[in-house]
Protein backbone atom coordinates (compact mmCIF):
# COMPACT_ATOMS: atom_id res chain seq x y z
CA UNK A 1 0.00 0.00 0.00
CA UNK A 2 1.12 3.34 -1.13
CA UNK A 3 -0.05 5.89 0.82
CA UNK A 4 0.67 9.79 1.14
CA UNK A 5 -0.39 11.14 5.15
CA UNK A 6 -0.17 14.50 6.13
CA UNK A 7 -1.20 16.13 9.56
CA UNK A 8 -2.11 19.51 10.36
CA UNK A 9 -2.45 20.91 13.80
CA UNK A 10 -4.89 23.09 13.66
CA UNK A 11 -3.41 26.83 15.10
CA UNK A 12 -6.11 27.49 17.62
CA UNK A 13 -7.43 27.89 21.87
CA UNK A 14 -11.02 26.94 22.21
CA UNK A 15 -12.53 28.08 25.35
CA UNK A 16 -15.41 26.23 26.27
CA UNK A 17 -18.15 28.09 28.39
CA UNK A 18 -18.17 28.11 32.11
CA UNK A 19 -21.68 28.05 33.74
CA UNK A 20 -22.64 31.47 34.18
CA UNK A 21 -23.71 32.37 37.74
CA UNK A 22 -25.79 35.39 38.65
CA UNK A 23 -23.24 37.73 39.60
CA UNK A 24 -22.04 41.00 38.23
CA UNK A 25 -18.33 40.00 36.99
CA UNK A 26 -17.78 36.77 34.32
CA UNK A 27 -14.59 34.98 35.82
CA UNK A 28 -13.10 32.38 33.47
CA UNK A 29 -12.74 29.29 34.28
CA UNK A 30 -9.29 28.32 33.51
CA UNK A 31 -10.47 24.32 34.00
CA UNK A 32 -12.71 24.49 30.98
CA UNK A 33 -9.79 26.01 28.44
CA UNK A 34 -8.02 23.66 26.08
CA UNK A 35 -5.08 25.07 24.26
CA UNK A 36 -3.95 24.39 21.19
CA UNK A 37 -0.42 23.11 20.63
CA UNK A 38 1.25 26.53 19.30
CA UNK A 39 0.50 27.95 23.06
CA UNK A 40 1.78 24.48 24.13
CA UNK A 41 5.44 24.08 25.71
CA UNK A 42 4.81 20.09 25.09
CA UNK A 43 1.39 18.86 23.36
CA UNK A 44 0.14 16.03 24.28
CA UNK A 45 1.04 13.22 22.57
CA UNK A 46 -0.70 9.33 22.40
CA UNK A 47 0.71 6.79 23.37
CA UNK A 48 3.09 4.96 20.84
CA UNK A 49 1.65 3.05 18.57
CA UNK A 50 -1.57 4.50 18.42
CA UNK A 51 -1.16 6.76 14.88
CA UNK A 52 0.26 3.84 13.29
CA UNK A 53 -2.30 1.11 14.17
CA UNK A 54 -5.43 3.78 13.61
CA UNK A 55 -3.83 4.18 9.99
CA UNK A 56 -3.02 0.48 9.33
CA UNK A 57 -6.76 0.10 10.28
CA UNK A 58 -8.01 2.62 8.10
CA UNK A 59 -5.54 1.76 5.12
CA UNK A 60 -7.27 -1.57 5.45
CA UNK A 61 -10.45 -0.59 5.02
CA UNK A 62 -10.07 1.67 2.26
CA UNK A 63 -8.45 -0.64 -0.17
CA UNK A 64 -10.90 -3.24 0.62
CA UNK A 65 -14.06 -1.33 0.00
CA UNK A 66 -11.92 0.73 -3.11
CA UNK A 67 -12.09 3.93 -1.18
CA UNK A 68 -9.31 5.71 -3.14
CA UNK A 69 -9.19 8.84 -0.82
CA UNK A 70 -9.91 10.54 2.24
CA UNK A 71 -10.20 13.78 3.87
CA UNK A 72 -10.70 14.36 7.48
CA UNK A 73 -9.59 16.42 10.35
CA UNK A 74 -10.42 15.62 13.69
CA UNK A 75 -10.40 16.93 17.61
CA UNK A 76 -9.54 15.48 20.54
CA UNK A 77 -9.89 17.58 23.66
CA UNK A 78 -7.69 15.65 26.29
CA UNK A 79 -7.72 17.30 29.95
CA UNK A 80 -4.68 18.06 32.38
CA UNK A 81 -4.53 14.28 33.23
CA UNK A 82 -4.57 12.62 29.76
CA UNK A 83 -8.01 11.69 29.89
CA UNK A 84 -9.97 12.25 27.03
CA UNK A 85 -12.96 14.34 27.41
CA UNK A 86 -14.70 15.33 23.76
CA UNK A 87 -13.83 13.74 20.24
CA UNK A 88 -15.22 15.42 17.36
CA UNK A 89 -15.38 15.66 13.21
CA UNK A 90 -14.45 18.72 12.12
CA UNK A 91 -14.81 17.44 8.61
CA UNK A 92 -14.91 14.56 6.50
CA UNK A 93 -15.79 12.78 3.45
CA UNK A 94 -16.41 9.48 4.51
CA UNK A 95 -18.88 8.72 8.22
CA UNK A 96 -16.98 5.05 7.99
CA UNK A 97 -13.66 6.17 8.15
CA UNK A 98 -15.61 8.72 11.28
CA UNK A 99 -16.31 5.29 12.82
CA UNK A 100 -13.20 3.80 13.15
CA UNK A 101 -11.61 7.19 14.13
CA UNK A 102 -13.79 7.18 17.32
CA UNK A 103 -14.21 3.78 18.05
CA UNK A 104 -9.97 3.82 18.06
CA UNK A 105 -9.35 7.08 19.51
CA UNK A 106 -11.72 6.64 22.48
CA UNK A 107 -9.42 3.73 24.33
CA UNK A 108 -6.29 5.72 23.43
CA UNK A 109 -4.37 7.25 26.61
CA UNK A 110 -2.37 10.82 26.33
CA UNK A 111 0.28 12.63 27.84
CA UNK A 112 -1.32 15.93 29.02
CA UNK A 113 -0.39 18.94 27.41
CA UNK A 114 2.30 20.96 29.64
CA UNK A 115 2.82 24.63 29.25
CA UNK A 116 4.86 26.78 31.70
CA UNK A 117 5.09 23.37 33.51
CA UNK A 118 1.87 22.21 34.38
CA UNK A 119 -0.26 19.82 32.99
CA UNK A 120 -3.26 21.54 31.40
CA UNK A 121 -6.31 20.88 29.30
CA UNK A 122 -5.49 20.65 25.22
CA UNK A 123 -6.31 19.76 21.94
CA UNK A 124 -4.81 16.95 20.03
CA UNK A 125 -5.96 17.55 16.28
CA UNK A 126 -5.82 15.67 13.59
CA UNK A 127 -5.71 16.23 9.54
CA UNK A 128 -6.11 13.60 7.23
CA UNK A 129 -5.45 13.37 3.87
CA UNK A 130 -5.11 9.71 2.86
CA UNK A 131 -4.60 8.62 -0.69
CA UNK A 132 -4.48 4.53 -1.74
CA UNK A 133 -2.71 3.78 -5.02
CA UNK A 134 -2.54 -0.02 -6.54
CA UNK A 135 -3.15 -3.15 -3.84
CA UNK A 136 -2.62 -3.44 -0.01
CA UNK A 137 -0.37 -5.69 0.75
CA UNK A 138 -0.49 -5.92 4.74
CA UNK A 139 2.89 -6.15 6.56
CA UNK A 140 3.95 -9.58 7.43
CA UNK A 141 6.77 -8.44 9.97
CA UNK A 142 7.73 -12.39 10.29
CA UNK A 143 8.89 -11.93 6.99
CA UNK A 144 12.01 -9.62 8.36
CA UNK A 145 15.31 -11.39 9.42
CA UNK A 146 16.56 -9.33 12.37
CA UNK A 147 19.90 -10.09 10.75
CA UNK A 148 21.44 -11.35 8.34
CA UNK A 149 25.48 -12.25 6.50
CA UNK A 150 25.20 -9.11 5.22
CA UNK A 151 23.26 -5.93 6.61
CA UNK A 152 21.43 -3.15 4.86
CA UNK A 153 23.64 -0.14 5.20
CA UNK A 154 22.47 3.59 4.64
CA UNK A 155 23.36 5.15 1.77
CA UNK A 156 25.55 8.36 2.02
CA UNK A 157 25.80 7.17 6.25
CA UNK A 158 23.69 7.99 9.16
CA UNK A 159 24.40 11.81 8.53
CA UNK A 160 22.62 12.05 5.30
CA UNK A 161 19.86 10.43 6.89
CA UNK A 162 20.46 13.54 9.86
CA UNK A 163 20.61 15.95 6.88
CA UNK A 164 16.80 14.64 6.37
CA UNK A 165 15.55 15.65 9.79
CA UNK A 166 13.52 18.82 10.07
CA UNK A 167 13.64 19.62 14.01
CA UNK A 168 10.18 20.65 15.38
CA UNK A 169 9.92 24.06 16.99
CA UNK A 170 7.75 22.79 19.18
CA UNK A 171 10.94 20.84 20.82
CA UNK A 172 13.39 23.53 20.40
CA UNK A 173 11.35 25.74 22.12
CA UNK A 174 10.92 23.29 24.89
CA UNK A 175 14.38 22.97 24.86
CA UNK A 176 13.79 18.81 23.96
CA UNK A 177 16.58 16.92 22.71
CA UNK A 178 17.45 13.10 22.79
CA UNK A 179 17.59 9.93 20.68
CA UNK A 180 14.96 8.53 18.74
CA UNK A 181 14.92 5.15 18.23
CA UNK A 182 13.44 3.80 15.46
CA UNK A 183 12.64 0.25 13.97
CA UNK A 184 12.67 0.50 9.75
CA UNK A 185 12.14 -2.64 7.67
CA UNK A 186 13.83 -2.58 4.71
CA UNK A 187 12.64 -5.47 1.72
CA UNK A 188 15.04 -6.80 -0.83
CA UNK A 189 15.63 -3.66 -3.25
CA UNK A 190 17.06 -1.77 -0.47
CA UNK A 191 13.56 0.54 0.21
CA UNK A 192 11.65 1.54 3.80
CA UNK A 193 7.88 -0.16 3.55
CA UNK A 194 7.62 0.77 6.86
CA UNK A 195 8.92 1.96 10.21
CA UNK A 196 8.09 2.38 13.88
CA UNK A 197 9.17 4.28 16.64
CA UNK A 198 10.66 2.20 19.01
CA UNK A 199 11.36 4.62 21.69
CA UNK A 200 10.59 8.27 21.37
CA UNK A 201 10.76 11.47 23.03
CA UNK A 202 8.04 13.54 21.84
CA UNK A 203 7.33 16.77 20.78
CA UNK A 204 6.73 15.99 17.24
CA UNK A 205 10.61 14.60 17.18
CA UNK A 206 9.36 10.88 16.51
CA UNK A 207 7.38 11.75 13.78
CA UNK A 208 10.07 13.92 12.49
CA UNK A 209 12.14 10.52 12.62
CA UNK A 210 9.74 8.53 10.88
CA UNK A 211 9.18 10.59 8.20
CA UNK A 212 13.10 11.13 7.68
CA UNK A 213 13.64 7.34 7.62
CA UNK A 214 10.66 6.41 5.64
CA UNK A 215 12.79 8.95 2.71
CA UNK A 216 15.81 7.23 2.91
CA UNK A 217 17.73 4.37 1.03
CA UNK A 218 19.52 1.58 1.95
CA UNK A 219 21.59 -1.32 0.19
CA UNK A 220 19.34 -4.19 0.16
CA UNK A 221 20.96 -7.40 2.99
CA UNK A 222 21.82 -10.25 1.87
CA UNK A 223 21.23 -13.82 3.03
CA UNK A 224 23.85 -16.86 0.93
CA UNK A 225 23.99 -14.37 -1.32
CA UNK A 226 20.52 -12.62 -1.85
CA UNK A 227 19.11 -10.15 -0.98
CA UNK A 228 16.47 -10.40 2.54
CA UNK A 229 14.11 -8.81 4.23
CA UNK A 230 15.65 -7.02 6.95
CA UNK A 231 14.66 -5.14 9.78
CA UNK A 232 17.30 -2.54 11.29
CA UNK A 233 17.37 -0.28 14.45
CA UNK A 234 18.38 3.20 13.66
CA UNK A 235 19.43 6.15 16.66
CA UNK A 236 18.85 9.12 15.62
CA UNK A 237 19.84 11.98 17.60
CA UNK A 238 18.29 15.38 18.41
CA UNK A 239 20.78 18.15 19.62
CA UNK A 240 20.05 22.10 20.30
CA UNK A 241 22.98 23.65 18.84
């Protein structure tokens, strides 16, 4: 499956309406605000995994019913402990697609928001679009030798694969920096069909990671000879200069 994902968070604080009492000054209630993530110093992030199986999920559905695109863009409103309080469709083109969105989303489990330090109330959005291009083929990961006589090596090394990774402001203005890990299995002409984070630290850096490694080339392994399926681990690091 061929498919081309793009995410948007939407730019945007939506204050939700205290209860009015009968009094002569409107306080707001700070406990009913959920920020977007430009006001964020961290968003709030699902747990790993979550993106990746929702897609694989929807993927599947669209090439067996010969859905050949979708647009959506969804809201989460998660509160200061990473509970989730509101989902909702902005917009979409398909209520099925809506279905499994929801019916995913509402088991997933966040890390709040933080801004000046505290956990607060935020929004996790969502833009999808999602095209599907020839036949799914689903990802046998069985099919991946964790090693083999001869490994797939990067082409131009691990820095041009560095050279490929946009830093998210979001980080550098939290001052987040680390090592990504990330799990990328490469098939036997040498190309990413997919990757996974295997440990993270957040802030829009894994994705960052992902989307650098799923862009990169290797030289196919080889196996008596042939060229294998491999899966590699790649580190890549995230450094405030």
């Amino acid at each position: 499956m061929k498919t081309k994902l793009f995410f948007l968070i939407l730019l945007f604080v939506i204050p939700f309406g205290c209860k009015e009492e009968k009094q002569q000054d409107s306080i707001l209630d700070l406990s009913q605000v959920y920020y977007s993530e430009k006001l964020l110093d961290i968003a709030a992030q699902p747990q790993e995994g979550n993106v990746n199986r929702l897609l694989d999920t929807i993927g599947y559905y669209m090439e067996k019913e010969k859905v050949n695109q979708l647009h959506a863009e969804y809201n989460v409103l998660v509160n200061s402990s990473g509970k989730i309080n509101q989902i909702s469709i902005e917009e979409s083109n398909n209520p099925i697609a809506d279905s499994i969105f929801i019916a995913s989303v509402k088991n997933w489990k966040f890390k709040a928001g933080i801004k000046s330090g505290k956990n607060v109330n935020s929004i996790f959005a969502l833009k999808m679009d999602l095209t599907v291009t020839g036949s799914l083929k689903r990802l046998n990961e069985g099919e991946f030798l964790v090693s083999s006589e001869v490994m797939p090596e990067l082409i131009g090394g691990l820095s041009s694969l560095q050279n490929k990774i946009k830093y998210p402001e979001i980080a550098k203005r939290a001052g987040i920096q680390g090592k990504v890990f990330v799990i990328a299995f490469i098939d036997e002409n040498g190309n990413v069909v997919n990757a996974k984070i295997i440990k993270g630290i957040g802030a829009g850096c894994d994705e960052a990671a992902l989307d650098a490694v799923k862009q990169t080339k290797f030289t196919p392994g080889r196996q008596g000879g042939k060229p294998v399926k491999v899966q590699v681990t790649i580190p890549i690091v995230f450094k405030l200069q």
